[in-house]
N, C-alpha and C. Protein backbone atom coordinates (compact mmCIF):
# COMPACT_ATOMS: atom_id res chain seq x y z
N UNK A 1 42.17 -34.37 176.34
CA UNK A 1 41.59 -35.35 175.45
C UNK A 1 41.48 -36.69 176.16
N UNK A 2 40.42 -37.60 175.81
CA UNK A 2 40.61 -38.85 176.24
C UNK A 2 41.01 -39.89 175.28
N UNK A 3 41.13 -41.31 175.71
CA UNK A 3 41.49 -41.85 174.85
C UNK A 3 40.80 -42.05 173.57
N UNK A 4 39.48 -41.67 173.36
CA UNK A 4 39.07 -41.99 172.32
C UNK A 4 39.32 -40.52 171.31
N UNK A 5 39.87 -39.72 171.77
CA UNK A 5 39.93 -38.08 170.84
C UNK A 5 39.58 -37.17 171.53
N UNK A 6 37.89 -37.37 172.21
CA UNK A 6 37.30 -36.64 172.44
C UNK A 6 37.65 -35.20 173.82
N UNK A 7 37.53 -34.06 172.97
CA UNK A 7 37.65 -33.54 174.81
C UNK A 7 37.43 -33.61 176.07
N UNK A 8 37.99 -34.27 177.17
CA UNK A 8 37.42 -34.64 178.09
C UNK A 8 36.32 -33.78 179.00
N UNK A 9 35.01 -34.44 178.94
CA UNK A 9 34.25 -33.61 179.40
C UNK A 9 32.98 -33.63 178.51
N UNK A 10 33.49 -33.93 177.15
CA UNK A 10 32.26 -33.18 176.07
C UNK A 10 30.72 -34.28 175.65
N UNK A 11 31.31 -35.42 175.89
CA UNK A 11 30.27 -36.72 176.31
C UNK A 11 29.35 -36.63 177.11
N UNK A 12 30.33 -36.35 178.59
CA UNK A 12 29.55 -36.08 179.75
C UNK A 12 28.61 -35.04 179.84
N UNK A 13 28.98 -34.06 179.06
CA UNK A 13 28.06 -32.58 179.49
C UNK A 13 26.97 -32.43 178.10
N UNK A 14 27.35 -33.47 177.09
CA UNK A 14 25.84 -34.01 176.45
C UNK A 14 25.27 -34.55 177.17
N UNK A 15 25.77 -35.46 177.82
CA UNK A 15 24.98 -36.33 178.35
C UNK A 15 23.89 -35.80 179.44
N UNK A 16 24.25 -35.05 180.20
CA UNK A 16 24.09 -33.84 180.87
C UNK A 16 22.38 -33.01 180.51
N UNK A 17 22.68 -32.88 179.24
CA UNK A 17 21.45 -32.27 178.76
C UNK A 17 20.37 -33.23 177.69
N UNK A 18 20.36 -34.30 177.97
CA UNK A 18 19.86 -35.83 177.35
C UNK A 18 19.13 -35.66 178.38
N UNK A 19 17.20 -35.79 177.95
CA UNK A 19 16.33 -36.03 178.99
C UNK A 19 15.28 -37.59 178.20
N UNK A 20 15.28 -38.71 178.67
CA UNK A 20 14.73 -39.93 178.13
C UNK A 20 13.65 -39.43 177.04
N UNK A 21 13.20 -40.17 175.83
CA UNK A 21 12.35 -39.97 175.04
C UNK A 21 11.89 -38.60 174.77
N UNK A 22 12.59 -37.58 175.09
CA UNK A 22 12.57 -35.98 174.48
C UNK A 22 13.90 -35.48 173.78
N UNK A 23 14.75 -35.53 174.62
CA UNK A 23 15.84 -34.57 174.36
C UNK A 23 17.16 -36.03 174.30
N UNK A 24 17.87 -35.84 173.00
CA UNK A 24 18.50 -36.91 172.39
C UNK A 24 19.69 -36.42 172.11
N UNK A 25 20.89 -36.54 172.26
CA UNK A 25 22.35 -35.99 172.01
C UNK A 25 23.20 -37.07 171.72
N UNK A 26 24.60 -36.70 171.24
CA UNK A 26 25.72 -37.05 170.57
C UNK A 26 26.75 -36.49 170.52
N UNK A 27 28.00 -36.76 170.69
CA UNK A 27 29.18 -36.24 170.76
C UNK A 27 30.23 -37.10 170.13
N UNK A 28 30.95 -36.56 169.81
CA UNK A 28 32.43 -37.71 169.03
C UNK A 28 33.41 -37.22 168.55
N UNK A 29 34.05 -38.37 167.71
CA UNK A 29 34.83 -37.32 167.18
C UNK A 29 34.45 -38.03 165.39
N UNK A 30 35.16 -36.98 164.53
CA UNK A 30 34.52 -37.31 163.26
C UNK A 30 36.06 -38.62 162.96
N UNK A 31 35.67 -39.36 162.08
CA UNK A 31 36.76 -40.35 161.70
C UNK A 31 36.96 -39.95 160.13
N UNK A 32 36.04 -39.18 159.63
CA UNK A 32 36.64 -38.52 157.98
C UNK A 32 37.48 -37.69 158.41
N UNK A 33 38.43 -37.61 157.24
CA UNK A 33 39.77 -36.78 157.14
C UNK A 33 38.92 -34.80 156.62
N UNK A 34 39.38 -34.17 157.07
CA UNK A 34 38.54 -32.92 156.87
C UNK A 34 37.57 -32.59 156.69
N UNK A 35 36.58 -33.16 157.96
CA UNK A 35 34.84 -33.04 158.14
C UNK A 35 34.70 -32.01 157.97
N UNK A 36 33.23 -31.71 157.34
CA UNK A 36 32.18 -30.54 157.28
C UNK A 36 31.01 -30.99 157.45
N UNK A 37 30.60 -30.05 156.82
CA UNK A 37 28.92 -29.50 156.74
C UNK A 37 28.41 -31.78 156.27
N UNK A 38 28.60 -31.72 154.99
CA UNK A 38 28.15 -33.16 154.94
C UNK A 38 28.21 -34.59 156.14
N UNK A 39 29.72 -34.04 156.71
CA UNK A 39 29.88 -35.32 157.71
C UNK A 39 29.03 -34.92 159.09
N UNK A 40 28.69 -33.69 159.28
CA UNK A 40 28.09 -32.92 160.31
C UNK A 40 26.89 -33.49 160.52
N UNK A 41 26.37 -33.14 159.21
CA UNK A 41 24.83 -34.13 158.68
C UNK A 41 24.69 -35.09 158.17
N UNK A 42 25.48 -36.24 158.41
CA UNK A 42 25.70 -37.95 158.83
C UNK A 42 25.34 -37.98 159.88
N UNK A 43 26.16 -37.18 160.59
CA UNK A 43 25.72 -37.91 162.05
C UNK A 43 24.26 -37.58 162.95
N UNK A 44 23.89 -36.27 162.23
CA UNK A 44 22.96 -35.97 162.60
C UNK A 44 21.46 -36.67 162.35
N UNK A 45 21.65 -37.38 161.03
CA UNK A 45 20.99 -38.43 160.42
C UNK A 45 21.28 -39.81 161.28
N UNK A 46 21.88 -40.51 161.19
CA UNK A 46 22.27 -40.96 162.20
C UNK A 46 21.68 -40.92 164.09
N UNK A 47 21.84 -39.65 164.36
CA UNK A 47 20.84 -39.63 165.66
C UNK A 47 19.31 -39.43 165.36
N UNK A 48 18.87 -38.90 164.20
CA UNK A 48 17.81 -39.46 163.61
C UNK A 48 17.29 -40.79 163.46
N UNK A 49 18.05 -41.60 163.08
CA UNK A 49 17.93 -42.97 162.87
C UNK A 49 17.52 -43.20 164.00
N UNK A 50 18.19 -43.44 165.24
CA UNK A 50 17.95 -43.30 166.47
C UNK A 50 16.94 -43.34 167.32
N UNK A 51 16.26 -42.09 166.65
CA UNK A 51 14.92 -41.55 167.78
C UNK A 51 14.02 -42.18 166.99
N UNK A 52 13.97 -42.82 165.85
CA UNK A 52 12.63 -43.58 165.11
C UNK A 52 12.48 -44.94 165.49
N UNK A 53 14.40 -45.04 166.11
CA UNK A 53 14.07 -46.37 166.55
C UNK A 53 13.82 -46.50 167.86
N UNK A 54 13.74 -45.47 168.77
CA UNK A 54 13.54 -45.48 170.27
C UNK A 54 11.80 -46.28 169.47
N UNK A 55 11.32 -46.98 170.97
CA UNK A 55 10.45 -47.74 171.59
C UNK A 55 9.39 -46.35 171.62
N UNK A 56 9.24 -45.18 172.24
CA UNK A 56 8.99 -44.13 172.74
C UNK A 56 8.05 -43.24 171.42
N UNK A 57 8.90 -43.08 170.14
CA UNK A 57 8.47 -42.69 169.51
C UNK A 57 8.27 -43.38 167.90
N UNK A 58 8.35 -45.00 168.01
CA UNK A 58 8.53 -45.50 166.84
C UNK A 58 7.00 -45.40 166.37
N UNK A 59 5.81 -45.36 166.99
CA UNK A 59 4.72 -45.63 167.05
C UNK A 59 3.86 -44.03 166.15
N UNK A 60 5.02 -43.52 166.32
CA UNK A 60 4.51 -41.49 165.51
C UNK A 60 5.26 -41.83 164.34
N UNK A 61 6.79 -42.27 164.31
CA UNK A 61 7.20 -42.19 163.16
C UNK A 61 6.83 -43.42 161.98
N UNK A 62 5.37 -44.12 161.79
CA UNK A 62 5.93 -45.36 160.84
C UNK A 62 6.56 -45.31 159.38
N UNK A 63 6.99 -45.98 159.10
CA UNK A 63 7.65 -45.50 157.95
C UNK A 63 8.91 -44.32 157.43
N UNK A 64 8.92 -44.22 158.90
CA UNK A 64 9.88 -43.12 158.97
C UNK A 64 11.34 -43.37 158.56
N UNK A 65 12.15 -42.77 157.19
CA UNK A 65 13.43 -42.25 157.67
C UNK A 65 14.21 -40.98 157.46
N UNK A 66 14.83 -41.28 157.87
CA UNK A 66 15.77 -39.84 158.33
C UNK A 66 16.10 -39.12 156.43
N UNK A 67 15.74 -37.82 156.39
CA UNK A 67 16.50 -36.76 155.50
C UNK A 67 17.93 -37.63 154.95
N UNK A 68 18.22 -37.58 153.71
CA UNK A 68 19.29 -37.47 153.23
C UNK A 68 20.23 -36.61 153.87
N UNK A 69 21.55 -36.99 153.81
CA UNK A 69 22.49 -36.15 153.75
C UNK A 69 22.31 -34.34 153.29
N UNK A 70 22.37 -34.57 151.85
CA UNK A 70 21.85 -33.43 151.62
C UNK A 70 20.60 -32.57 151.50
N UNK A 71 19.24 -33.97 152.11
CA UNK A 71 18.46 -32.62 152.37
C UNK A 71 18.80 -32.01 153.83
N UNK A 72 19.88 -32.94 154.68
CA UNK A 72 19.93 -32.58 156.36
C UNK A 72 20.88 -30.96 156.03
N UNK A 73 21.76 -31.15 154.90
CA UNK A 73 22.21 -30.24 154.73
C UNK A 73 21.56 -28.52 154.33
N UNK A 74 20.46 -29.04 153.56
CA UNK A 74 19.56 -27.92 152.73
C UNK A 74 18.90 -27.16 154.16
N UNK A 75 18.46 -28.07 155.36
CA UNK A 75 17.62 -27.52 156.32
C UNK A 75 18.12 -26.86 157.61
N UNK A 76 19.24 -26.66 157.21
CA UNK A 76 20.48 -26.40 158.70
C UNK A 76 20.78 -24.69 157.93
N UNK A 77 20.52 -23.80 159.21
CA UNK A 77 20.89 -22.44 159.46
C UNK A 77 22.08 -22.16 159.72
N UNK A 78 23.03 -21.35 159.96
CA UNK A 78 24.27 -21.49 161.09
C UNK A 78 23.60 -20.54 161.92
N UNK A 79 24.04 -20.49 163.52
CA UNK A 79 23.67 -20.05 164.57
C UNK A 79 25.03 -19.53 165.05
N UNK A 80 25.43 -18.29 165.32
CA UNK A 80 26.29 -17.46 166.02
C UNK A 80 27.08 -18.08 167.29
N UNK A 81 28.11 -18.35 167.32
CA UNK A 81 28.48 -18.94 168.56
C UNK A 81 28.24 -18.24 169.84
N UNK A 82 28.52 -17.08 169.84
CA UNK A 82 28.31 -16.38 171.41
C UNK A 82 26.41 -16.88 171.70
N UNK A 83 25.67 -17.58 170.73
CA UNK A 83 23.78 -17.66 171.16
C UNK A 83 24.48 -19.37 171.15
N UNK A 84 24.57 -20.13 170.97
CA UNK A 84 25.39 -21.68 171.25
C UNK A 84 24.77 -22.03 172.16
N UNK A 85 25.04 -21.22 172.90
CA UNK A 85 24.77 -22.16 174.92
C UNK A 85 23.35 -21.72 174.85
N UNK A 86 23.38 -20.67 175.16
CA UNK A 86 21.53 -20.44 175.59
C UNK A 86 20.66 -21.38 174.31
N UNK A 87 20.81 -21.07 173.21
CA UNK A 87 20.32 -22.14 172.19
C UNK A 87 20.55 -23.87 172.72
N UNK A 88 21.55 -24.05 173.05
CA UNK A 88 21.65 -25.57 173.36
C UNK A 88 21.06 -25.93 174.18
N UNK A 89 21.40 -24.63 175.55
CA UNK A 89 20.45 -25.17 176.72
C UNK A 89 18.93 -24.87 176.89
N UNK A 90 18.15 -24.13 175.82
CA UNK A 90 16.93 -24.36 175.46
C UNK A 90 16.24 -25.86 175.02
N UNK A 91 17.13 -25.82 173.89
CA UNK A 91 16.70 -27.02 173.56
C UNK A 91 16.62 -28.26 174.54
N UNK A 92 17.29 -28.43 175.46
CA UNK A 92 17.43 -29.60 176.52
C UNK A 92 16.53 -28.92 177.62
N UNK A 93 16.54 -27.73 177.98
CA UNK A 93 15.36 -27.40 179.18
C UNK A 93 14.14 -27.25 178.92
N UNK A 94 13.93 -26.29 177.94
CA UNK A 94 12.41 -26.17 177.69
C UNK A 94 11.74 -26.80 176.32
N UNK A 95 10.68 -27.16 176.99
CA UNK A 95 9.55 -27.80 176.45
C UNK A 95 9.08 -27.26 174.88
N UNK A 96 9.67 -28.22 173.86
CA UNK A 96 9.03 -27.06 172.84
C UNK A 96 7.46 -26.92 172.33
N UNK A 97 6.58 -28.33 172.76
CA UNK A 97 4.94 -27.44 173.27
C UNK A 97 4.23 -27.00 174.31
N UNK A 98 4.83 -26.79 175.18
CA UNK A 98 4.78 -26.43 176.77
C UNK A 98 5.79 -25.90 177.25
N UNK A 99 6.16 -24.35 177.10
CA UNK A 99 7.59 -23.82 177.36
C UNK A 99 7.79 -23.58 179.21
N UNK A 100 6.07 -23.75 179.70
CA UNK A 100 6.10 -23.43 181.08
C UNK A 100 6.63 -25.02 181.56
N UNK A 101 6.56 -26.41 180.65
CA UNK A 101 7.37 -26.90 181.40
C UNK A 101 8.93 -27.31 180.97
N UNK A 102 9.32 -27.92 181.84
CA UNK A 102 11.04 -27.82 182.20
C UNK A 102 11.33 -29.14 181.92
N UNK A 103 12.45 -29.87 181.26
CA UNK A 103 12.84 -31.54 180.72
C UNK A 103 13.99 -30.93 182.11
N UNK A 104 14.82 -30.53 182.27
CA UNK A 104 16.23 -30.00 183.19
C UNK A 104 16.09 -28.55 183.49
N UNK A 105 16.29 -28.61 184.87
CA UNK A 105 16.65 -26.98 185.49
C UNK A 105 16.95 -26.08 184.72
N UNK A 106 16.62 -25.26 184.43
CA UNK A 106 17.26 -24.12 183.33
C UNK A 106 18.84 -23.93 183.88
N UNK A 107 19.34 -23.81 185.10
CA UNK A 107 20.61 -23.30 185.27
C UNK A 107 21.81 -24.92 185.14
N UNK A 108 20.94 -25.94 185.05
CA UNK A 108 21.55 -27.19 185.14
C UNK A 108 21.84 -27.33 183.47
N UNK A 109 21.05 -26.80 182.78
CA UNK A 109 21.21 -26.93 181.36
C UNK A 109 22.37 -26.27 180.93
N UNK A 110 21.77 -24.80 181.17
CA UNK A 110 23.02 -24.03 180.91
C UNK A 110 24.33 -23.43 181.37
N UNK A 111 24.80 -24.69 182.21
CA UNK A 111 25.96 -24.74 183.09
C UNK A 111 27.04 -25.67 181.54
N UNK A 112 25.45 -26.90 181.58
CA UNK A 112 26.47 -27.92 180.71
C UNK A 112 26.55 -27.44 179.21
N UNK A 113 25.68 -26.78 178.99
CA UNK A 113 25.44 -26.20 177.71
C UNK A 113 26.69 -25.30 177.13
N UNK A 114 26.96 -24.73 178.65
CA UNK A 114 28.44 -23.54 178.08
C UNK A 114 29.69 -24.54 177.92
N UNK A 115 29.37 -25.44 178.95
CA UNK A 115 31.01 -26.36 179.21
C UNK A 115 31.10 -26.71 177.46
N UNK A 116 30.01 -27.22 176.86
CA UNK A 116 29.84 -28.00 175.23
C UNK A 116 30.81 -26.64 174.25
N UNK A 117 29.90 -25.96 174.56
CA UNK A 117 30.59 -24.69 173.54
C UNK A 117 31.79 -24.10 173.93
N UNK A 118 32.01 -23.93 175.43
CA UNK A 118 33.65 -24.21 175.63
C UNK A 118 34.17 -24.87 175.33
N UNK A 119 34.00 -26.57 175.23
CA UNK A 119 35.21 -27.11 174.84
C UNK A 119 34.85 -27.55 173.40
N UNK A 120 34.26 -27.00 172.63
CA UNK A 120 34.35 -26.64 171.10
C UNK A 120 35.19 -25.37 171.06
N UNK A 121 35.01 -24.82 171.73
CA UNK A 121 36.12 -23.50 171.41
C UNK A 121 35.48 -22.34 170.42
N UNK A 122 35.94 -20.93 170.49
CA UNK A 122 35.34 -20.27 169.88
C UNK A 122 35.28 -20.27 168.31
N UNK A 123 35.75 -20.91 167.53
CA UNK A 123 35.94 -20.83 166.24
C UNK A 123 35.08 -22.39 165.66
N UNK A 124 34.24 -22.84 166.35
CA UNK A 124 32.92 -23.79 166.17
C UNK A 124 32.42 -23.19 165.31
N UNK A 125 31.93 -24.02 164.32
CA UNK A 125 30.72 -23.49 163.65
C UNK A 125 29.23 -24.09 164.21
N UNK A 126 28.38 -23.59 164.56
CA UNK A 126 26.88 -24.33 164.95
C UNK A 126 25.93 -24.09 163.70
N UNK A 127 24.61 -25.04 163.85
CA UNK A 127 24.26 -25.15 162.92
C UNK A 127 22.68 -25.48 163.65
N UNK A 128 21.96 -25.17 163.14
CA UNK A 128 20.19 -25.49 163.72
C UNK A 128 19.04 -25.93 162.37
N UNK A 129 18.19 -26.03 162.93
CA UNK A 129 16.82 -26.53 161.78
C UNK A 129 16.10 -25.33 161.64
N UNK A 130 16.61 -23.98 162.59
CA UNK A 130 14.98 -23.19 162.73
C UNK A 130 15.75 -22.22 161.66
N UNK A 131 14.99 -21.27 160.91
CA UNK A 131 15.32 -20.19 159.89
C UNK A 131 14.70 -18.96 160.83
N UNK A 132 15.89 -18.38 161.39
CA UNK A 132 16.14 -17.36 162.38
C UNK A 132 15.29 -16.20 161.75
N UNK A 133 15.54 -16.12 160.25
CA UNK A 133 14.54 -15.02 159.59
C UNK A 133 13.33 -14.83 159.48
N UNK A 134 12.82 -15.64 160.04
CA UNK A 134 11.44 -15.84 159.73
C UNK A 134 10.74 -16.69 160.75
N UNK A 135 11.31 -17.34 161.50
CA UNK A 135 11.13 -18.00 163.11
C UNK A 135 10.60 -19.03 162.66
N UNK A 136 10.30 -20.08 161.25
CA UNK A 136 10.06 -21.27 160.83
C UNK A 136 10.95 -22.36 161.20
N UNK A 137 10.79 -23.56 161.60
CA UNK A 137 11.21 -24.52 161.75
C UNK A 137 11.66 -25.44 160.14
N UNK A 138 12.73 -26.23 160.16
CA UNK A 138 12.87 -26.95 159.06
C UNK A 138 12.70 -28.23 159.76
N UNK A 139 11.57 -29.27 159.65
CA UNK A 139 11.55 -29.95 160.15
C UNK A 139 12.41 -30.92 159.70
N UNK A 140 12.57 -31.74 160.57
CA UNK A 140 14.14 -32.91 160.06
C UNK A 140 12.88 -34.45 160.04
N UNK A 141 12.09 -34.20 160.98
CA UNK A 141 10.82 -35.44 160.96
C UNK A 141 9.79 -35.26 160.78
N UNK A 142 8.71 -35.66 160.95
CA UNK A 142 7.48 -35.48 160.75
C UNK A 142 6.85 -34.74 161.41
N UNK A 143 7.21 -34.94 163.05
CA UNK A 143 7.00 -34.33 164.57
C UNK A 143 7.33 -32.90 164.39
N UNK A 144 7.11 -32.19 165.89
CA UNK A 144 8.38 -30.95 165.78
C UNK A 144 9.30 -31.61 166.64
N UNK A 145 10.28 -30.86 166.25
CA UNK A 145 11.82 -31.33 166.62
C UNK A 145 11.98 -29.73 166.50
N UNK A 146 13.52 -29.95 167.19
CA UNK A 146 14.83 -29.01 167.17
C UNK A 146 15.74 -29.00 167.82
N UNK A 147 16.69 -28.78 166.50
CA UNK A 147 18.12 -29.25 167.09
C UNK A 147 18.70 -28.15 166.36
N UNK A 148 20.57 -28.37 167.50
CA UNK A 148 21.67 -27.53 167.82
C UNK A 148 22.61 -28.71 167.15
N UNK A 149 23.47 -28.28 166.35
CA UNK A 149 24.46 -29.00 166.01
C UNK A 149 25.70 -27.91 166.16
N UNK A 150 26.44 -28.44 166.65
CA UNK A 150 28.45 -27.50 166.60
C UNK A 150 29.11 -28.87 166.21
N UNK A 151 30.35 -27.98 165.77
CA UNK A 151 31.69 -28.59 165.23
C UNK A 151 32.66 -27.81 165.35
N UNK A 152 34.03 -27.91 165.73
CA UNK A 152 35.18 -27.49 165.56
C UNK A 152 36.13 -28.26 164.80
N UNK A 153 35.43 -28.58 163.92
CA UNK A 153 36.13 -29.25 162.21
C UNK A 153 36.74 -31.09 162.64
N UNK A 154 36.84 -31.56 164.19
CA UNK A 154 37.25 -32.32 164.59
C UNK A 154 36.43 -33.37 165.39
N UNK A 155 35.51 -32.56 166.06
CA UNK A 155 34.73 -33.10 167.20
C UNK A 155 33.37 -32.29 166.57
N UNK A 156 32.17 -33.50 167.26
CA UNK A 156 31.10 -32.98 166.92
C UNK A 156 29.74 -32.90 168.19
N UNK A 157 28.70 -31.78 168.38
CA UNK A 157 27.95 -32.07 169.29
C UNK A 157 26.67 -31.94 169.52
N UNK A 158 25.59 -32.78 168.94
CA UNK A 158 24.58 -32.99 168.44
C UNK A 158 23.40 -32.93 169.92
N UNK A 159 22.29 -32.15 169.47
CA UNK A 159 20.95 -32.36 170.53
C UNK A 159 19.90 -31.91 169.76
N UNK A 160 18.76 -33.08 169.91
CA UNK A 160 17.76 -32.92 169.64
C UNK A 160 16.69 -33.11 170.53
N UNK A 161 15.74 -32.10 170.36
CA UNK A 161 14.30 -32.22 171.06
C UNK A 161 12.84 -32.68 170.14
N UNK A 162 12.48 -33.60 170.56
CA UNK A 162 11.33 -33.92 170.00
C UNK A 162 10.11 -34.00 170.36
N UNK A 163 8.95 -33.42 169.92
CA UNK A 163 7.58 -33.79 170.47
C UNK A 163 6.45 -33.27 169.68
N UNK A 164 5.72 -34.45 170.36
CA UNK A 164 4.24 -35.07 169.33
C UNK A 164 3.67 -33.97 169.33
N UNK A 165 3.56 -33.45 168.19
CA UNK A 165 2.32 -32.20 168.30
C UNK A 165 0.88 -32.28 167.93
């Protein structure tokens, strides 16, 4: 752990898969007393807030804000932990309207992608926008987006991809 809570490591290896004005991440630790699903999707709102206010994409979103709490909640799947990494490190490598191109190395992604879900540990819950049943997106903005959210009830580790379609 470092001094701030966090597992040492779990900042860095977001950070890791953070590519400027596409791919947007977060890590922490939660400061509510027995986080879930709601505090999960604070923060995720929150890095929402974020990308409307980047310079990059304020100009797509006007008027834009972020989902409620509970609609962030209504639009989140859970995602299987052993699919975590390859899911995370999609989202940070490939392009979601151009899959032939690359934001990070595919093996650079999913080096840092496993370290994230390692040091969440196996009993993480993850959480996504896409409805696995049906291969639909829940959009969280206006854009397409998609994002990977985990938690191990303590620590949290947020990535989003965004782009103008």
């Amino acid at each position: 752990m470092t001094s701030t809570g966090v597992p040492t490591g779990l900042e860095a290896a977001m950070a890791e898969l953070s590519t400027p004005t596409r791919v947007y991440v977060a890590a922490g630790r939660f400061t509510e007393p027995d986080p879930d699903l709601p505090e999960l999707a604070a923060r995720i709102r929150t890095l929402l807030a974020g990308v409307a206010a980047d310079e990059a994409w304020r100009r797509f979103l006007p008027g834009y804000a972020p989902p409620s709490v509970p609609e962030i909640c209504a639009a989140l799947e859970p995602v299987e932990t052993h699919g975590a990494a390859a899911f995370l490190a999609g989202i940070a490598a490939v392009d979601l309207l151009w899959p032939d191109h690359l934001h990070l190395p595919v093996e650079a992604a999913a080096r840092a992608a496993e370290r994230v879900v390692s040091l969440l540990g196996p009993e993480a819950s993850w959480w996504t926008n896409h409805d696995a049943g049906c291969g639909a997106v829940n959009g969280l903005t206006p854009l397409l987006d998609s994002l990977l959210a985990g938690t191990d009830g303590e620590h949290f580790a947020l990535a989003l991809q965004i782009a103008d379609d």
